[in-house]
N, C-alpha and C. Protein backbone atom coordinates (compact mmCIF):
# COMPACT_ATOMS: atom_id res chain seq x y z
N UNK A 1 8.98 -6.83 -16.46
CA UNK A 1 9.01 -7.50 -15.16
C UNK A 1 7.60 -7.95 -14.80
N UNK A 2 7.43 -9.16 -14.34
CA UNK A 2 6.34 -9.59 -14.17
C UNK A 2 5.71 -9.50 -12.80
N UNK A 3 4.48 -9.49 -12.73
CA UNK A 3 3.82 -8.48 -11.37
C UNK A 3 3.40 -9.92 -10.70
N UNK A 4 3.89 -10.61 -9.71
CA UNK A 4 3.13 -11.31 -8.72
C UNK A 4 1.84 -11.54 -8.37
N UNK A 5 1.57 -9.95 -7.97
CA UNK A 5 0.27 -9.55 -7.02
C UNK A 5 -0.82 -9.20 -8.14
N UNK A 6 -2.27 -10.29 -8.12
CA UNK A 6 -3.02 -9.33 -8.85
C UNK A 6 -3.29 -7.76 -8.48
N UNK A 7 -3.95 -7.32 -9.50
CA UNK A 7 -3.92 -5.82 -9.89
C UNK A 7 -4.43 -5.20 -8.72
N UNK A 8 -5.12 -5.92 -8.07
CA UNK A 8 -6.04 -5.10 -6.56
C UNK A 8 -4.94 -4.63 -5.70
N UNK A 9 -4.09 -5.47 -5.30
CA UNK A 9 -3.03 -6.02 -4.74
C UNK A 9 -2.08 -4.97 -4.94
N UNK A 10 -1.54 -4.60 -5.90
CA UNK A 10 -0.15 -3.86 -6.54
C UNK A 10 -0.17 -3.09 -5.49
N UNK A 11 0.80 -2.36 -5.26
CA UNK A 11 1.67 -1.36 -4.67
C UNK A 11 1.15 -0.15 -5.50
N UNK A 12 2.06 -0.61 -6.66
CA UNK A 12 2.02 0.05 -7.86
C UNK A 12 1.35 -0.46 -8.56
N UNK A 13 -0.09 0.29 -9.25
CA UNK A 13 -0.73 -0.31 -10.23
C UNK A 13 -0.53 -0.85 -11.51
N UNK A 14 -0.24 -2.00 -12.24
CA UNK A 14 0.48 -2.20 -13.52
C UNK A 14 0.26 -1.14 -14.15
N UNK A 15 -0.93 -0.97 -14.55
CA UNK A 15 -1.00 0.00 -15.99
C UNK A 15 -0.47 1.38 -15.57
N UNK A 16 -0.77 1.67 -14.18
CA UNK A 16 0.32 3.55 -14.22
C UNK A 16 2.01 3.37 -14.32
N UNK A 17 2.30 1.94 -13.77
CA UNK A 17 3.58 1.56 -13.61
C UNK A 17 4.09 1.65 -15.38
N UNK A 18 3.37 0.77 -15.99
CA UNK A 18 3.95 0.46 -17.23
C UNK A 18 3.45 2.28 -18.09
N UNK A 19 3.15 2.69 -17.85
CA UNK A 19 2.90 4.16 -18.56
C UNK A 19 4.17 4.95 -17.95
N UNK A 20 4.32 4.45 -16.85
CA UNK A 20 5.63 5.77 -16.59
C UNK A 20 6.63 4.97 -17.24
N UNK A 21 6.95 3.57 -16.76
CA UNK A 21 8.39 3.11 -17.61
C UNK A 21 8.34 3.63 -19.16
N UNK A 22 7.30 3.57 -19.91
CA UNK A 22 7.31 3.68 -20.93
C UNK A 22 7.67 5.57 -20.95
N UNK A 23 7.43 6.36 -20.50
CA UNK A 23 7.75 7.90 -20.46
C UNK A 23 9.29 8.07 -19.63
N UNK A 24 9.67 7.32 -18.68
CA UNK A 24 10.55 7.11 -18.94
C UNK A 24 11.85 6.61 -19.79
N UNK A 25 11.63 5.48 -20.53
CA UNK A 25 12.39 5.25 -22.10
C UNK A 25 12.21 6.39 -22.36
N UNK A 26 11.34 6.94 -22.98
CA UNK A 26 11.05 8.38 -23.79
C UNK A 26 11.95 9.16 -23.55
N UNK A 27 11.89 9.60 -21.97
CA UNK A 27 12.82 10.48 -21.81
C UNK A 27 14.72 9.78 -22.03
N UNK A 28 14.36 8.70 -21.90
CA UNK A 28 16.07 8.33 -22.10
C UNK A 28 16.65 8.17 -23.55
N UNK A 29 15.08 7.59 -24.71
CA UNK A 29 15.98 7.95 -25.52
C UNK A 29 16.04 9.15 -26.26
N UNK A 30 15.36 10.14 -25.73
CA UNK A 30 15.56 11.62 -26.17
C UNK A 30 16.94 12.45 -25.44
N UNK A 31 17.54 11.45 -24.85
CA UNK A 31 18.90 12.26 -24.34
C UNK A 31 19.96 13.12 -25.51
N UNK A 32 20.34 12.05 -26.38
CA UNK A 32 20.84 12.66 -26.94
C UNK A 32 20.56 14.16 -28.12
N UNK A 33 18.91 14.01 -28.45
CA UNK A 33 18.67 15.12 -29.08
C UNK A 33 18.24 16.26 -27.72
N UNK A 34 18.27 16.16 -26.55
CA UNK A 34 17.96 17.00 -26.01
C UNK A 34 18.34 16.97 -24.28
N UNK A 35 19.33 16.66 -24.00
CA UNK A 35 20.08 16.44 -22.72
C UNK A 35 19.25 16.73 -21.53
N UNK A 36 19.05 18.41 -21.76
CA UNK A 36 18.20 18.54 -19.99
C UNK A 36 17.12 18.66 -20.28
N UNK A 37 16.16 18.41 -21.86
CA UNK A 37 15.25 17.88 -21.22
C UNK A 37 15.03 16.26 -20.77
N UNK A 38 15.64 15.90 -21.33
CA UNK A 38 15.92 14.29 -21.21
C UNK A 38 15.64 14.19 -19.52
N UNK A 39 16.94 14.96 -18.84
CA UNK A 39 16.49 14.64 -17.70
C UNK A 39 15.78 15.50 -16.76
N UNK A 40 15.12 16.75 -16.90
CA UNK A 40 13.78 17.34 -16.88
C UNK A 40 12.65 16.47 -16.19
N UNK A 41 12.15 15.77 -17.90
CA UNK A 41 11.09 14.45 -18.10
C UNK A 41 11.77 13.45 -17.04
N UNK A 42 12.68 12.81 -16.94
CA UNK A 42 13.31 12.07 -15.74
C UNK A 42 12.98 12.25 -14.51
N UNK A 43 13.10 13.88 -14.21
CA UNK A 43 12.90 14.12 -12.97
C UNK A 43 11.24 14.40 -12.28
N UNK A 44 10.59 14.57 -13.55
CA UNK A 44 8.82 15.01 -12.95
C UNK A 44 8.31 13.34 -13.23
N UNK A 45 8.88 12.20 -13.97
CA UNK A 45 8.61 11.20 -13.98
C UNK A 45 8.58 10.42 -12.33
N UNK A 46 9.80 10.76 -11.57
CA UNK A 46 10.18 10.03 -10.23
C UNK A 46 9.49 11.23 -9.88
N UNK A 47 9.61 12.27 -9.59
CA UNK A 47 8.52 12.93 -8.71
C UNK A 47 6.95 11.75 -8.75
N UNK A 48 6.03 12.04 -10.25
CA UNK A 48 5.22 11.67 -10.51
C UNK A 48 4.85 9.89 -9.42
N UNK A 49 6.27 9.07 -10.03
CA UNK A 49 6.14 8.06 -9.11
C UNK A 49 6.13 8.20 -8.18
N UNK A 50 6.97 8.86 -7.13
CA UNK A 50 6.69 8.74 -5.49
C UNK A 50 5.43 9.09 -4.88
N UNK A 51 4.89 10.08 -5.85
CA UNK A 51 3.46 10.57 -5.12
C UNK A 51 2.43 9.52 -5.05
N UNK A 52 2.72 8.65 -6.28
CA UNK A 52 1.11 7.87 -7.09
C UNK A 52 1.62 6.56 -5.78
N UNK A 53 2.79 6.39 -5.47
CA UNK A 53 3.24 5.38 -4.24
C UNK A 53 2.64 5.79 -3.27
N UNK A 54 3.33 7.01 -3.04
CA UNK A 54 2.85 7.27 -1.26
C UNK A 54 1.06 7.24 -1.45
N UNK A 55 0.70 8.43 -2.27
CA UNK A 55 -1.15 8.26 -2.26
C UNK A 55 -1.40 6.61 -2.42
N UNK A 56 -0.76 5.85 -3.20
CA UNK A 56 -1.36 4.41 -2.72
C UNK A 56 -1.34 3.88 -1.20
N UNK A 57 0.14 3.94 -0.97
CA UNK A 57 0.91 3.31 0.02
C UNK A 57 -0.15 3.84 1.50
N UNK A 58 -0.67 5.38 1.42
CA UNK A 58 -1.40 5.91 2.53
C UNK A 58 -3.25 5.52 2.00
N UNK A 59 -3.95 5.19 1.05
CA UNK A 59 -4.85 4.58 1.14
C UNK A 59 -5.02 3.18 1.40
N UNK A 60 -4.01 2.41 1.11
CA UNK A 60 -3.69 0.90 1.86
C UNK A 60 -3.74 0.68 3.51
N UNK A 61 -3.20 2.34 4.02
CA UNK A 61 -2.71 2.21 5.37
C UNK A 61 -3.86 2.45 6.10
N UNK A 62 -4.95 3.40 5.03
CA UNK A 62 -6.18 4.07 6.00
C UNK A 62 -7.09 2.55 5.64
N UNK A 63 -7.36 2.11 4.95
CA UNK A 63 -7.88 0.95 4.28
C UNK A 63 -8.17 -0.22 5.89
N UNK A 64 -6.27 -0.77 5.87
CA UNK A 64 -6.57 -1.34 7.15
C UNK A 64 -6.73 -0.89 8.38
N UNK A 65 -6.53 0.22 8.35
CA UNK A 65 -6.33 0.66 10.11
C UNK A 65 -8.31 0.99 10.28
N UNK A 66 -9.04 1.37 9.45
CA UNK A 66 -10.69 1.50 9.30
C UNK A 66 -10.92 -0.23 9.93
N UNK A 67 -10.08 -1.06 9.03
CA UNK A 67 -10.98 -2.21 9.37
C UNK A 67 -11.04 -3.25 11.05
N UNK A 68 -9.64 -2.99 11.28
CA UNK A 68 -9.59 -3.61 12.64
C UNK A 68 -9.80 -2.80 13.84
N UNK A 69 -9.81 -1.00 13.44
CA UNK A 69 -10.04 0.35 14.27
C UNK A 69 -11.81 -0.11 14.58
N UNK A 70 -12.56 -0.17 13.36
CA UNK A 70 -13.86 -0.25 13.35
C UNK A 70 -14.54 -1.45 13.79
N UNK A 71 -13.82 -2.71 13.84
CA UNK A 71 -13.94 -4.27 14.32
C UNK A 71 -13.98 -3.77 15.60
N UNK A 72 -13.03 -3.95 15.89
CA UNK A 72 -12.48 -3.24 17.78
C UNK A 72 -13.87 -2.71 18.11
N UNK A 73 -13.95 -1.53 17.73
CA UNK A 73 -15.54 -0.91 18.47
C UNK A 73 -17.13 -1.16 18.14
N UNK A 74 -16.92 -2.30 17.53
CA UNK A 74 -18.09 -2.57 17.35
C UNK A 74 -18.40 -4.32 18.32
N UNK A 75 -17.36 -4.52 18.74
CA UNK A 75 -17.23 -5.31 20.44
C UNK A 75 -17.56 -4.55 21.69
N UNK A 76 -18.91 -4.60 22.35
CA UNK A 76 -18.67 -3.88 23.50
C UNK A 76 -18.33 -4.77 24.58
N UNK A 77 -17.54 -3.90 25.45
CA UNK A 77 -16.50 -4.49 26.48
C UNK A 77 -17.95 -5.13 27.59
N UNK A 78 -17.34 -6.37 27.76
CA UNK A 78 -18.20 -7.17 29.08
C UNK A 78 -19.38 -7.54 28.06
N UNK A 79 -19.60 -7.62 26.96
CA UNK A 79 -20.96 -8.38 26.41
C UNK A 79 -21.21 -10.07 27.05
N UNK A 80 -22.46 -10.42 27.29
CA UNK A 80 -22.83 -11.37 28.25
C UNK A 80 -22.17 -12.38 27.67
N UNK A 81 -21.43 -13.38 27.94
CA UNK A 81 -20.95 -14.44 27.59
C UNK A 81 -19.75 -14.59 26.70
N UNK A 82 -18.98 -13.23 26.87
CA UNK A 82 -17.63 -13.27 26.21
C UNK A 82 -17.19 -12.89 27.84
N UNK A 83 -15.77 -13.07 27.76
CA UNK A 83 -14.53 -12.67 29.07
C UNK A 83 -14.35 -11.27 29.01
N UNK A 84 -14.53 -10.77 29.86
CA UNK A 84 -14.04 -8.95 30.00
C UNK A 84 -12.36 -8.77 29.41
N UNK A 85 -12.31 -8.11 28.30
CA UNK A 85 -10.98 -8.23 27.29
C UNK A 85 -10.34 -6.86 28.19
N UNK A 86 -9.20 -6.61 27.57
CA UNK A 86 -7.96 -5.70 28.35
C UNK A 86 -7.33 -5.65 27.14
N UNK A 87 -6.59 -4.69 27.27
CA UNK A 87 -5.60 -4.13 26.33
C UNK A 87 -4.96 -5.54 25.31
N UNK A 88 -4.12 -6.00 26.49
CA UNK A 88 -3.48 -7.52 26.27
C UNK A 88 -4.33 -8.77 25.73
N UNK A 89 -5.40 -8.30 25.92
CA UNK A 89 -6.26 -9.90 26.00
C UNK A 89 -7.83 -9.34 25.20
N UNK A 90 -7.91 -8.93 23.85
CA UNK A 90 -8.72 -8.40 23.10
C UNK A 90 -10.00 -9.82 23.10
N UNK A 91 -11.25 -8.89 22.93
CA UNK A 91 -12.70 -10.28 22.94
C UNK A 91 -11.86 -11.18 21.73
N UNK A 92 -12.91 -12.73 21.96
CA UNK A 92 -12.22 -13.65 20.78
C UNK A 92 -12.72 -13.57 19.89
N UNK A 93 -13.13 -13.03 19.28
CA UNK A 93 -14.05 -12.93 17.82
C UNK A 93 -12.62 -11.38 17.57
N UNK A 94 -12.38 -10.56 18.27
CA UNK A 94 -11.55 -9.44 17.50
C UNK A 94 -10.22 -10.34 17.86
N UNK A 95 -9.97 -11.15 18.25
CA UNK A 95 -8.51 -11.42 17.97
C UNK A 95 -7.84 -12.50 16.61
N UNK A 96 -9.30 -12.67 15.83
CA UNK A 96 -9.09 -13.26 14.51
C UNK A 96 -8.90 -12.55 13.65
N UNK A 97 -9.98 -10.95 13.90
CA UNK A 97 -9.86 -9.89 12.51
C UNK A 97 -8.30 -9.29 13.39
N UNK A 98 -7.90 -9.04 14.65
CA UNK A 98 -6.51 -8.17 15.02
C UNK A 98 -5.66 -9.27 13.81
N UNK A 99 -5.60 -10.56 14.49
CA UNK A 99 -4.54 -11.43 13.06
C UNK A 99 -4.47 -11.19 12.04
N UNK A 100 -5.40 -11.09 11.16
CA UNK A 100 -6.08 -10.69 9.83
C UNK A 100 -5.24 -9.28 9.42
N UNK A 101 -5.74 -8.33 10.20
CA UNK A 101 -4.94 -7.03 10.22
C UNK A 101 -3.44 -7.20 10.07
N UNK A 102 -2.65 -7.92 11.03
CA UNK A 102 -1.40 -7.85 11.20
C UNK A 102 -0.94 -8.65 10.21
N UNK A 103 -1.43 -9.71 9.22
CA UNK A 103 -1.13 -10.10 8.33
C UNK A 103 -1.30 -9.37 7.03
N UNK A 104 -2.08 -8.57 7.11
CA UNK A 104 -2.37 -7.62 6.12
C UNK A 104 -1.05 -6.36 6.03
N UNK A 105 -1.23 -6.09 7.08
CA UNK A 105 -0.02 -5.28 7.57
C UNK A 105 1.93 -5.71 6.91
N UNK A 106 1.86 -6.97 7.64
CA UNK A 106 2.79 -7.52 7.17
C UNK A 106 3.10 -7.40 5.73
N UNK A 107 2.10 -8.33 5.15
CA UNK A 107 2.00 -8.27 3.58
C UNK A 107 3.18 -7.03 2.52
N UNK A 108 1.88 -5.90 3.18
CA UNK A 108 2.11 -4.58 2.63
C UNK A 108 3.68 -4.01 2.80
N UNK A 109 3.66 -4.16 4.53
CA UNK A 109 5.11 -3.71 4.71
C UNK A 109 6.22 -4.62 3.64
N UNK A 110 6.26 -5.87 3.64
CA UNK A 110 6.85 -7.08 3.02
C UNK A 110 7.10 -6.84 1.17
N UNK A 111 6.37 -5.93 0.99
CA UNK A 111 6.41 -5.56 -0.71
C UNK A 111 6.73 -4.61 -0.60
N UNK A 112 6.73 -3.33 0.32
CA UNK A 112 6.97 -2.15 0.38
C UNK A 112 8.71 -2.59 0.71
N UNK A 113 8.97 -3.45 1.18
CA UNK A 113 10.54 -3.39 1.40
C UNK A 113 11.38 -4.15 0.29
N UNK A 114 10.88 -4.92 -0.27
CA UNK A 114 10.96 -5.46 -1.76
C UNK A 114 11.52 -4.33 -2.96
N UNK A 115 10.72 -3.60 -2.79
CA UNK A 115 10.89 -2.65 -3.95
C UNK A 115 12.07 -2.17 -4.22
């Protein structure tokens, strides 16, 4: 299956992706000489995957929330010649990186529901 997203990008990194499919075959075609371990190896394989997901899936999440968390406060509120911002109505220089974020956001969620 061919990967869209360069490698920075992945969800799932090609090369750990293509190492488990490949240990997966393994384990499938060792079914017949060896049934439970067949699916044993099956089962610490999908363990193995969900973790190497979520540890991605939660450094993606700390990734952006640093960048528009840390944008945000490095605007101080009432600086001379910007508009006094509010919850609703963020300075205009942070409401290009907030976009940025929420497209980033999007993105991620958008492949994460793909899968």
């Amino acid at each position: 299956m061919a990967d869209v997203h360069p490698e920075g990008t992945a969800l799932f990194p090609i090369g750990a992706r293509d190492k488990l499919a490949l240990r997966l075959q393994n384990a499938v075609n060792g079914f017949v000489d060896g049934p439970r371990e067949a699916v044993e190896n099956a089962d610490r394989i999908l363990e193995e995957a969900i973790a190497d997901l979520t540890h991605t899936l939660t450094e993606r999440r700390n990734a952006l929330r640093t960048t528009w968390q840390s944008h945000a406060a490095e605007v101080p509120p009432g600086e001379p010649g910007t508009p006094a911002a509010t919850p609703e109505t963020p300075p205009a220089g942070d409401t290009e990186q907030l976009r940025l974020a929420l497209q980033d956001y999007r993105e991620t969620a958008e492949r994460l529901l793909r899968l």
